[in-house]
Every structure is written in C-alpha cells, then in structure tokens.
Protein backbone atom coordinates (compact mmCIF):
# COMPACT_ATOMS: atom_id res chain seq x y z
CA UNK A 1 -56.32 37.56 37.60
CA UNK A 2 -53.10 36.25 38.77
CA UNK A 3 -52.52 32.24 37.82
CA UNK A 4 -50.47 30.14 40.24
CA UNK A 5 -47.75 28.71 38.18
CA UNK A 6 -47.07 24.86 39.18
CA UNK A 7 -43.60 24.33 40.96
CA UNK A 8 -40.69 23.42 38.77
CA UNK A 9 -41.23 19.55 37.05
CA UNK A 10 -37.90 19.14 38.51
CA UNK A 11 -38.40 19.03 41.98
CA UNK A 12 -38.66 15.13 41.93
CA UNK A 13 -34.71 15.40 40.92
CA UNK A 14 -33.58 17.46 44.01
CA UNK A 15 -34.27 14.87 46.44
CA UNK A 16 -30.77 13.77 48.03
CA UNK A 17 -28.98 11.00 46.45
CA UNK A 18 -27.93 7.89 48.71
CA UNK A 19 -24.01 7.52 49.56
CA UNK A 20 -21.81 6.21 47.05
CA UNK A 21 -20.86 2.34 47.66
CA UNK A 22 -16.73 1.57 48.82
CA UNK A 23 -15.88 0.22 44.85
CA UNK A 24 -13.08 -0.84 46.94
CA UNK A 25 -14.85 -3.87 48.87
CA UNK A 26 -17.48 -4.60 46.17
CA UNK A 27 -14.58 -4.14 43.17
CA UNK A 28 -12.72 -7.58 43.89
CA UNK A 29 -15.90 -9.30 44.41
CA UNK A 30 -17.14 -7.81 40.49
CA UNK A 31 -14.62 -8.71 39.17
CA UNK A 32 -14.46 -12.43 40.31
CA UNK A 33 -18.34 -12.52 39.20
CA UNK A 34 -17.85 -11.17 35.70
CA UNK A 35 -15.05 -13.54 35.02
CA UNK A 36 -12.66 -10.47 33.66
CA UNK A 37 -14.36 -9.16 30.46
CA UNK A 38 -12.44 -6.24 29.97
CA UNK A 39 -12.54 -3.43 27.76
CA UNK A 40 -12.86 -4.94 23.82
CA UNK A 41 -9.81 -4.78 21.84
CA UNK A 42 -9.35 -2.53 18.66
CA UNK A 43 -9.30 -4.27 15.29
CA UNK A 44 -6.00 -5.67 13.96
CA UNK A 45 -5.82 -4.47 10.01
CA UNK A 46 -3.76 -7.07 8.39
CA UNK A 47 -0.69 -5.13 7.15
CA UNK A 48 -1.39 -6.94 3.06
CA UNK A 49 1.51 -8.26 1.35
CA UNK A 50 4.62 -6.41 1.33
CA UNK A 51 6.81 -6.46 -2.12
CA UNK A 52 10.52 -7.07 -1.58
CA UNK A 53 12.75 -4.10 -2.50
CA UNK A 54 14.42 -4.37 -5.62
CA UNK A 55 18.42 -4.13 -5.88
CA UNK A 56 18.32 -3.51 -9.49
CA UNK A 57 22.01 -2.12 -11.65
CA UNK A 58 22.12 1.10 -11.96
CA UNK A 59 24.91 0.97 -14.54
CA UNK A 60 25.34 -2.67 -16.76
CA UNK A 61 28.19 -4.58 -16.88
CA UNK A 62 29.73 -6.02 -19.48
CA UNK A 63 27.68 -9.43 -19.30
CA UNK A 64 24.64 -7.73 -18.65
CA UNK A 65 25.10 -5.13 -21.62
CA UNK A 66 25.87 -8.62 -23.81
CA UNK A 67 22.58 -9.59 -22.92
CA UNK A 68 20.81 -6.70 -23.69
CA UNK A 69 22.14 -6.54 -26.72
CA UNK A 70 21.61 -10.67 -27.84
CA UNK A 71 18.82 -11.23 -25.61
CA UNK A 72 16.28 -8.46 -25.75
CA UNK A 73 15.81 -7.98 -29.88
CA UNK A 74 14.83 -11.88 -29.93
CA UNK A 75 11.71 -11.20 -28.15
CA UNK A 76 8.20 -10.47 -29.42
CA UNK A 77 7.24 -7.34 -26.56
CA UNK A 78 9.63 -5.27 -25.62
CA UNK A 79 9.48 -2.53 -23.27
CA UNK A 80 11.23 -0.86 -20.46
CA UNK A 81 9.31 -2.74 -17.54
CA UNK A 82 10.24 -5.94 -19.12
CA UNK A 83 14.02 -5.22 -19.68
CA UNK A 84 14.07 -3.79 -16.06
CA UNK A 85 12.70 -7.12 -14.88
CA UNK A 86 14.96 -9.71 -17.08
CA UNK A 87 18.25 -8.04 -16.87
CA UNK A 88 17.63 -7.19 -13.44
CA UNK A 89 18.73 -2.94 -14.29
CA UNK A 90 16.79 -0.09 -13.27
CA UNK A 91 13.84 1.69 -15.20
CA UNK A 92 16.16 5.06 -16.60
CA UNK A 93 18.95 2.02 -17.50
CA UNK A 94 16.31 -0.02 -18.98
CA UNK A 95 14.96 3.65 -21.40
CA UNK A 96 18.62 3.92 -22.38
CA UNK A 97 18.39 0.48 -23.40
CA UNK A 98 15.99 0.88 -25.59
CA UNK A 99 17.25 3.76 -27.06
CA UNK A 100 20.84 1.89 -27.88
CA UNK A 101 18.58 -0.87 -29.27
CA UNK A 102 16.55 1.63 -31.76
CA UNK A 103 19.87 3.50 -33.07
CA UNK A 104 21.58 0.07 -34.12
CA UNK A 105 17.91 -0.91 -35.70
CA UNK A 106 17.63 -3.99 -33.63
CA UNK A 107 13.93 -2.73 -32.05
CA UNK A 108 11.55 -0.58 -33.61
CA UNK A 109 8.47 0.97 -32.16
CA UNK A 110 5.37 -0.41 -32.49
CA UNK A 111 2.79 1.26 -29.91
CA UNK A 112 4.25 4.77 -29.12
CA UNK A 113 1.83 6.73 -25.81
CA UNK A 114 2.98 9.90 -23.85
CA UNK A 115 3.54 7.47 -20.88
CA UNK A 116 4.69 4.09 -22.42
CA UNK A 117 6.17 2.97 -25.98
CA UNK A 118 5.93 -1.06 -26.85
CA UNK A 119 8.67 -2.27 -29.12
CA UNK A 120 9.52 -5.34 -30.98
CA UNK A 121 12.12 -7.28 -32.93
CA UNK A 122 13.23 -5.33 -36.06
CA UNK A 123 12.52 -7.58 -38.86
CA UNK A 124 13.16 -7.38 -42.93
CA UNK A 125 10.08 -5.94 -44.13
C-alpha cells in the first residue's frame, strides 16, 4: 500500500512577500519620532593612574656621593629601593652603593634573599 505523504510544512512560507517600503520617505519621519537614539556607545575604561617617569643619576656626583656616604649609614633600613628613592640615583647605582657602604663597614647585612638583601647601620657590637 502506497501512503500519500503530506505536502512540505513549508508551503505556508512560499507565499509572496509584499513590496519593500521607500526607507527613504518613512526614514526622516523615524527618525523625528524616535527622538535620535542611536547605536549605544562602547564603554570608556578609565586609563588608572599613570606614575611619572623617573629621571634618576645614573652616575653620583660629588654631593650626592657625600650623601650617600653621611646620610645612608644613619638610618635604621637600608636597602637599594630606598637609596634609589632618597638620593634620587638609579637601582644598579643604588647596589653599588651598598656595596661601597659594606667594604668601609658602615652597613652590614641583616636579611640577605636571592632577590633582595636589607641592611642596617653598622654598630659596635
């Protein structure tokens, strides 16, 4: 026995469509309605806070060397970052530093890690 098969469920698409509308007449008159929404606008990410660049010495002075050598074995915590940031020098200046400091026994170590060594004042013990 031979069994009809139904015509396609998509014959209810294939009717014609109706002619597009002119966007050109109906466009102004949209545009007026919708008061001119437009396209939304992309997210502004606030840039954050931008450090100033440093102009740190790069080789000391005569003032500056003075300094380091008066100034620095006063304090309590000495390291590289913090004789970079008072005397204003870069961080290899600021190592070498240090290492002028340790051979005249001013600063010894007290804190010594593969990535940073804490100093302070040599004193008579």
């Amino acid at each position: 026995a031979v069994v009809a098969r139904p015509r396609s469920r998509h014959a209810a698409f294939l009717t014609k469509m109706p002619p597009k509308k002119d966007d050109k007449k109906s466009g102004a008159k949209a545009a007026a309605k919708s008061g001119g929404g437009g396209k939304a606008k992309k997210k502004k990410w606030s840039k954050g806070k931008v450090k100033e660049k440093l102009q740190n010495q790069v080789l000391f002075d005569k003032i500056t060397y003075e300094r380091c050598l008066n100034d620095v074995p006063k304090q309590k915590l000495i390291t590289p970052s913090i004789i970079s940031e008072k005397l204003k020098v870069n961080g290899s200046l600021a190592r070498k530093a240090v290492k002028e400091l340790i051979s005249k026994n001013l600063i010894r170590p007290v804190l010594t890690h593969s990535s940073q060594t804490i100093y302070t004042r040599a004193t008579n013990t």
